[in-house]
Protein backbone atom coordinates (compact mmCIF):
# COMPACT_ATOMS: atom_id res chain seq x y z
CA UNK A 1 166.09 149.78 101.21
CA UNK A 2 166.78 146.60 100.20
CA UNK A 3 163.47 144.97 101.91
CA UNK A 4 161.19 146.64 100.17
CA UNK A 5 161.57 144.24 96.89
CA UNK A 6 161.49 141.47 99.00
CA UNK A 7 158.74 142.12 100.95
CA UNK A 8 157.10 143.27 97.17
CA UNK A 9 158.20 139.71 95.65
CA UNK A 10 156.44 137.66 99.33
CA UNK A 11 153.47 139.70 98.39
CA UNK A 12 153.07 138.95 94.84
CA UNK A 13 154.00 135.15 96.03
CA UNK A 14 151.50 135.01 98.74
CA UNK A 15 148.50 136.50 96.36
CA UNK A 16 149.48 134.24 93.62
CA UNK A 17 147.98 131.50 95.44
CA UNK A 18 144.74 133.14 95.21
CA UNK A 19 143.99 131.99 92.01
CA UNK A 20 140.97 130.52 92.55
CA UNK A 21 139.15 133.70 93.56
CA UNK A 22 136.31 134.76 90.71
CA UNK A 23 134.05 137.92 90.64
CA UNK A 24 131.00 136.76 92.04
CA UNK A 25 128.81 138.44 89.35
CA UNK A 26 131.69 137.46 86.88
CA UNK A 27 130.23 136.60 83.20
CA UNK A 28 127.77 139.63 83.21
CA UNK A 29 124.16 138.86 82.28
CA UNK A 30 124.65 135.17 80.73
CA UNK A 31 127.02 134.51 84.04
CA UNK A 32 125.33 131.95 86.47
CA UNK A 33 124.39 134.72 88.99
CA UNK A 34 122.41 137.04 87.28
CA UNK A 35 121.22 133.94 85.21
CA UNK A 36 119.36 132.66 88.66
CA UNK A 37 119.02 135.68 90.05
CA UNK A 38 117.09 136.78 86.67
CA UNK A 39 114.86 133.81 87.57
CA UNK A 40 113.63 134.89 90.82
CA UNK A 41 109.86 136.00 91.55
CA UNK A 42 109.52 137.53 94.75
CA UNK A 43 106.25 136.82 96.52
CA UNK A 44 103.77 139.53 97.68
CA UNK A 45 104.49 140.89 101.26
CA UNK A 46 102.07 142.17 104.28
CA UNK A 47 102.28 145.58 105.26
CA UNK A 48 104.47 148.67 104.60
CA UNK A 49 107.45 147.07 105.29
CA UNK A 50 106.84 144.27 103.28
CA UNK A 51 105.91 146.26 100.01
CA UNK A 52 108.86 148.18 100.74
CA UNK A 53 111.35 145.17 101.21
CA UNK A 54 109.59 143.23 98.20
CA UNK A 55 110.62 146.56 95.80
CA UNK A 56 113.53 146.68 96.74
CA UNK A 57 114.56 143.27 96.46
CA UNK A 58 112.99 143.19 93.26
CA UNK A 59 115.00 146.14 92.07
CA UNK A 60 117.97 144.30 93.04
CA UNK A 61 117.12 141.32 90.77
CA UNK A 62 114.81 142.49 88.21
CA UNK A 63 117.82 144.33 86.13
CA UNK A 64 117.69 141.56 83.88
CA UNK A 65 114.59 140.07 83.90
CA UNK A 66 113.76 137.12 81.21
CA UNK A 67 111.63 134.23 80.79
CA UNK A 68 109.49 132.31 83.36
CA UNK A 69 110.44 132.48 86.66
CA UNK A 70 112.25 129.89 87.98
CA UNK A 71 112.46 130.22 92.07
CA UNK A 72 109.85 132.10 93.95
CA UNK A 73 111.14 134.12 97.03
CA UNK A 74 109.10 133.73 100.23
CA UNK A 75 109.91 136.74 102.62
CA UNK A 76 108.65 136.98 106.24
CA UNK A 77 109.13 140.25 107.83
CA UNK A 78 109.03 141.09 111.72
CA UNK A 79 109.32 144.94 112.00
CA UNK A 80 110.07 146.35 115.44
CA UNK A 81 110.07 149.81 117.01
CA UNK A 82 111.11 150.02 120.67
CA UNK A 83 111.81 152.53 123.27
CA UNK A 84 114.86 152.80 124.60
CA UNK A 85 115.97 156.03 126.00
CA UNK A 86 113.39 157.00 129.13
CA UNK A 87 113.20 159.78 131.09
CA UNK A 88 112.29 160.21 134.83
CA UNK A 89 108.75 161.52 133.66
CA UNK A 90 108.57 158.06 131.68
CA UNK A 91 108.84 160.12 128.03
CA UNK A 92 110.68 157.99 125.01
CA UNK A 93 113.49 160.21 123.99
CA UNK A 94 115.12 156.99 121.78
CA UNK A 95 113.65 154.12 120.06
CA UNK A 96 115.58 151.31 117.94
CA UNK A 97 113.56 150.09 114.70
CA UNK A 98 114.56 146.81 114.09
CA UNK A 99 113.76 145.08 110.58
CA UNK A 100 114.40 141.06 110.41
CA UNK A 101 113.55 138.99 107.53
CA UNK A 102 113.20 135.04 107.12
CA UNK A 103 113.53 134.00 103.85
CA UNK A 104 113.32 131.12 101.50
CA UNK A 105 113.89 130.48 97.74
CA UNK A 106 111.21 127.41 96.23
CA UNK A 107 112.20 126.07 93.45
CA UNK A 108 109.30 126.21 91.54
CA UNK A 109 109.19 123.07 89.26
CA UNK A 110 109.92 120.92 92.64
CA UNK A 111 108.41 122.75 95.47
CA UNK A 112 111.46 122.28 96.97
CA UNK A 113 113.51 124.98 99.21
CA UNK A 114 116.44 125.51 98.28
CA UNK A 115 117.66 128.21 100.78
CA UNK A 116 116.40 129.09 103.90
CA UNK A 117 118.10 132.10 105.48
CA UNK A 118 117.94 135.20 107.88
CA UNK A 119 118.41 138.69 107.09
CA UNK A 120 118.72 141.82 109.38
CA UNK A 121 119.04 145.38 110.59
CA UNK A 122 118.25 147.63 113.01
CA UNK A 123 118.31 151.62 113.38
CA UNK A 124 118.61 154.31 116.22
CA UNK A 125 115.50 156.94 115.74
CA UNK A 126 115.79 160.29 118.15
CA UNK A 127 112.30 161.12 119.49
CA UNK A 128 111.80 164.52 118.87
CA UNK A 129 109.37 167.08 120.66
CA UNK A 130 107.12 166.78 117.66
CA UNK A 131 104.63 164.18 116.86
CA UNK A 132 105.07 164.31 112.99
CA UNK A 133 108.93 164.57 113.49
CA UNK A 134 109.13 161.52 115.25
CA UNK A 135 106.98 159.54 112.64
CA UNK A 136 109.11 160.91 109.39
CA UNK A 137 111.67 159.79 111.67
CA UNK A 138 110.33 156.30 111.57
CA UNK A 139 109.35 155.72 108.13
CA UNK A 140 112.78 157.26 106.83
CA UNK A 141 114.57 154.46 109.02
CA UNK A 142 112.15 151.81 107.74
CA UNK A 143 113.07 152.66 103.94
CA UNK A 144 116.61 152.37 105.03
CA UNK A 145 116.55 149.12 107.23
CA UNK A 146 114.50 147.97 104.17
CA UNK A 147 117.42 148.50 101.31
CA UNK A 148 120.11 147.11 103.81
CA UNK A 149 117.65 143.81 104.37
CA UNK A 150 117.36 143.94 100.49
CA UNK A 151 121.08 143.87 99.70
CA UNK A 152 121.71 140.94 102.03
CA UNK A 153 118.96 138.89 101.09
CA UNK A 154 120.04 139.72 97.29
CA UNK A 155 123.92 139.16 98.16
CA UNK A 156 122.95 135.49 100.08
CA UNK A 157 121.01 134.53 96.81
CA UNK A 158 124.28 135.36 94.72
CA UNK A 159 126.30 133.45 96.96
CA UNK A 160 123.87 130.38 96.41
CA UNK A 161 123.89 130.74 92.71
CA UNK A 162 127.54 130.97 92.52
CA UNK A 163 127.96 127.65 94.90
CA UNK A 164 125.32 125.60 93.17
CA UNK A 165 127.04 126.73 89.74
CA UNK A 166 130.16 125.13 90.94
CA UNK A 167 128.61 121.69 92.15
């Protein structure tokens, strides 16, 4: 068994040269990230989708909210439901509820934007016999598709804080 502490020593070796990996929320609160991210107001959005996106992006970034903001977060949502599964008597038995999001971050003592990005998602619904059913159905996608469309827009604006930190 003599390879298995040289295939341990490659391995140490090989991840040693990851040194310059960092925690991208590294430095806590006062760290760059949550220092921009604590910066961020997020404009108002149309619809049910959009107040549901806007909370939850502001959940995301509101954790430690100070001072006057310093970016403002334009969000435009286009929120889809479509039928996909047909029968022969031209019934819906499967939709797809798809949730995209264009998004940019102003800098608000410029006017400038600063990022300009795309965010995503989409969901499988199962039309059910009943009406009600099939709308619960809906709205419980829509408050999913809306946290997943939240956590990338929220992730992208880390990864921008952590780049323009090291610039």
């Amino acid at each position: 068994m003599r390879i298995a502490p040289a295939l341990l020593a490659l391995t140490a070796l090989a991840l040693s040269g990851c040194g310059g990996l960092r925690p991208l929320y590294g430095g806590g609160v006062d760290g760059p990230v949550q220092t921009m991210l604590s910066g961020v107001e997020v404009a108002p959005i149309e619809g049910e989708s959009g107040w549901l996106v806007a909370n939850a992006v502001r959940d995301r970034i509101e954790a430690t909210r100070s001072g006057t903001p310093a970016y403002r977060l334009d969000i435009k949502l286009d929120d889809r439901i479509e039928g996909l599964g047909v029968r022969r008597d031209d019934v819906v038995t499967r939709e797809r509820r798809t949730l995209r999001a264009r998004y940019q971050l102003v800098e608000l003592a410029t006017g400038q934007v600063v990022l300009d990005a795309t965010a995503g998602s989409d969901a499988g619904i199962d039309v059910a016999g009943s009406e009600y059913a099939t709308i619960a159905a809906e709205k419980s996608a829509l408050e999913r598709l809306s946290g997943i469309v939240a956590d990338q827009i929220v992730a992208r604006l880390a990864r921008y804080a952590r780049a323009a930190e090291a610039k």
